[in-house]
Protein backbone atom coordinates (compact mmCIF):
# COMPACT_ATOMS: atom_id res chain seq x y z
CA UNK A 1 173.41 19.22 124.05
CA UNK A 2 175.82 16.53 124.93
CA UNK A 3 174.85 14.33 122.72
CA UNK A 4 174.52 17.20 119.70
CA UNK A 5 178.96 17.43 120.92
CA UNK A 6 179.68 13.89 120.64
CA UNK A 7 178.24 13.28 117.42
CA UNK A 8 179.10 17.04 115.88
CA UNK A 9 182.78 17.48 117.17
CA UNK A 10 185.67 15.43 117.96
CA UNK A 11 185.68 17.09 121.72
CA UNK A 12 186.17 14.95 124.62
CA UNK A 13 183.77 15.69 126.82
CA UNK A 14 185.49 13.54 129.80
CA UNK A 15 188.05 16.42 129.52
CA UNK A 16 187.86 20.33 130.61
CA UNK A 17 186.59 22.34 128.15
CA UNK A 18 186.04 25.93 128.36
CA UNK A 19 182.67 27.21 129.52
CA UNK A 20 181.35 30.57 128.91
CA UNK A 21 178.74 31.64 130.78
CA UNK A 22 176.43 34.54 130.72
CA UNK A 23 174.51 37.07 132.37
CA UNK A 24 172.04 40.70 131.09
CA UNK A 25 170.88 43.74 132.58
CA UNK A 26 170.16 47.20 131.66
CA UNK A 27 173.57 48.36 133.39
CA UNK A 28 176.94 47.69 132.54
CA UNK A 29 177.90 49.07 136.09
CA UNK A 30 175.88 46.69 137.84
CA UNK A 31 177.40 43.52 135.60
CA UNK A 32 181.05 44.94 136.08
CA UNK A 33 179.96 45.15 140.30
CA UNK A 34 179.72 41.43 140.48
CA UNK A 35 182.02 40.38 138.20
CA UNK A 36 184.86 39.90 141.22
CA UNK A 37 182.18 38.03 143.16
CA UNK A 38 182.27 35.33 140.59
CA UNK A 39 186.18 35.89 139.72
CA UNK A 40 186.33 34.79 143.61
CA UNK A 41 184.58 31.73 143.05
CA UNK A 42 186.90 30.69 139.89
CA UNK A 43 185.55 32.18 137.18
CA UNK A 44 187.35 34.73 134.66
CA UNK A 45 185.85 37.61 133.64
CA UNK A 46 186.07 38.12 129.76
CA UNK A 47 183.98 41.29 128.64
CA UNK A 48 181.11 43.13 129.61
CA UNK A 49 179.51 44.22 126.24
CA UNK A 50 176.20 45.72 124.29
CA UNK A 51 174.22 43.23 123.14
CA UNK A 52 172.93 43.14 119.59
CA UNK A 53 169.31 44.56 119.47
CA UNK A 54 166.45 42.56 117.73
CA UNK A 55 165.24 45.87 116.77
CA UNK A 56 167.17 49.85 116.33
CA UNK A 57 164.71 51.12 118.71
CA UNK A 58 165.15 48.42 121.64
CA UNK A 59 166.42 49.27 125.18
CA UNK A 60 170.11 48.34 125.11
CA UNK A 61 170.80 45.36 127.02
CA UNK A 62 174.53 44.43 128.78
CA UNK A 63 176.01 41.18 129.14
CA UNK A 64 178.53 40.00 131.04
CA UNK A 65 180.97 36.83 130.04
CA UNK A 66 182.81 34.78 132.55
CA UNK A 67 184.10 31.34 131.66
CA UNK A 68 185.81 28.52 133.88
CA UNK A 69 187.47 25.43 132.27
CA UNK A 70 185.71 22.24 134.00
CA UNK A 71 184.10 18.95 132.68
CA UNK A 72 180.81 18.81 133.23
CA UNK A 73 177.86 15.75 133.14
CA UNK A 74 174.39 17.02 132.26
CA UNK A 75 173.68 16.76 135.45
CA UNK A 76 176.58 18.73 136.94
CA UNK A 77 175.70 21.66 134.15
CA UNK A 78 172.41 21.51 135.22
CA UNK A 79 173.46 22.12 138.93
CA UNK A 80 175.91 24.67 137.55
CA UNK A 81 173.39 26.36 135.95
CA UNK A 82 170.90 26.52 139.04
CA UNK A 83 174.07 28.20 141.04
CA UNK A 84 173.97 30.91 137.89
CA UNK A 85 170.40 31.88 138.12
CA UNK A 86 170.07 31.98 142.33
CA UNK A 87 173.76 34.21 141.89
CA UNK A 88 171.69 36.66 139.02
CA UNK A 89 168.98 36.61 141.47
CA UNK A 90 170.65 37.41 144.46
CA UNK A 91 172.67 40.10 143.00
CA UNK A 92 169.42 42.08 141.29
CA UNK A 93 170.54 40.55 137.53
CA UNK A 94 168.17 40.91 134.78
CA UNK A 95 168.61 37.19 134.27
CA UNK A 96 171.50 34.81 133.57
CA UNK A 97 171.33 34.39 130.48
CA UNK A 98 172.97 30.77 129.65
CA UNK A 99 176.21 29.06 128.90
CA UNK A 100 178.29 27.96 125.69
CA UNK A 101 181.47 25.74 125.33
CA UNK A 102 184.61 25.21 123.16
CA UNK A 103 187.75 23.14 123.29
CA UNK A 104 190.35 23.97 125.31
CA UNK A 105 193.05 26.04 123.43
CA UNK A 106 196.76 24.68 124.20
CA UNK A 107 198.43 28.00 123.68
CA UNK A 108 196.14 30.05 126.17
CA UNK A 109 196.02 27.02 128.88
């Protein structure tokens, strides 16, 4: 993934960045309940919303978004992303679902 950044974009990765990172379940209540939990440990809370269904007659599924601007090393994602699935664990989370990342944008810093 690093790699697939530094030859695709013009991002510094030795800078923050934002990171998005997500989490499913069934209930929307139950994403929104821990969202504060993770607010306390730096993260802001962006949306709780329906995900898009594979197929019209699949269970709806809920994720929540949170993002924190860091700079992360593979291995410090990787570690990052261990804290994410032990927290979805803990709290009774269908699953943590995974991460993305974009630049930084000046005007919302």
């Amino acid at each position: 993934m690093f790699e697939q950044i530094a030859d695709n974009t013009d991002w510094d990765l030795s800078a923050p960045l934002i990171w998005g990172y997500f989490f499913t379940d069934a209930s929307a209540d139950k994403l929104r309940a821990v969202a504060p939990a993770l607010e306390q440990d730096g993260y802001r809370f962006v949306d709780v919303f329906l995900a898009d269904k594979d197929e019209p007659g699949d269970a709806d599924l809920w994720m929540l978004h949170v993002e924190k601007i860091e700079v992360h090393t593979p291995d410090s994602l990787d570690q990052r992303n261990g804290e994410l699935y032990a927290f979805a664990a803990a709290h009774g989370l269908g699953a943590y679902d995974g991460m993305d990342v974009a630049p930084v944008d000046p005007e919302e810093d």
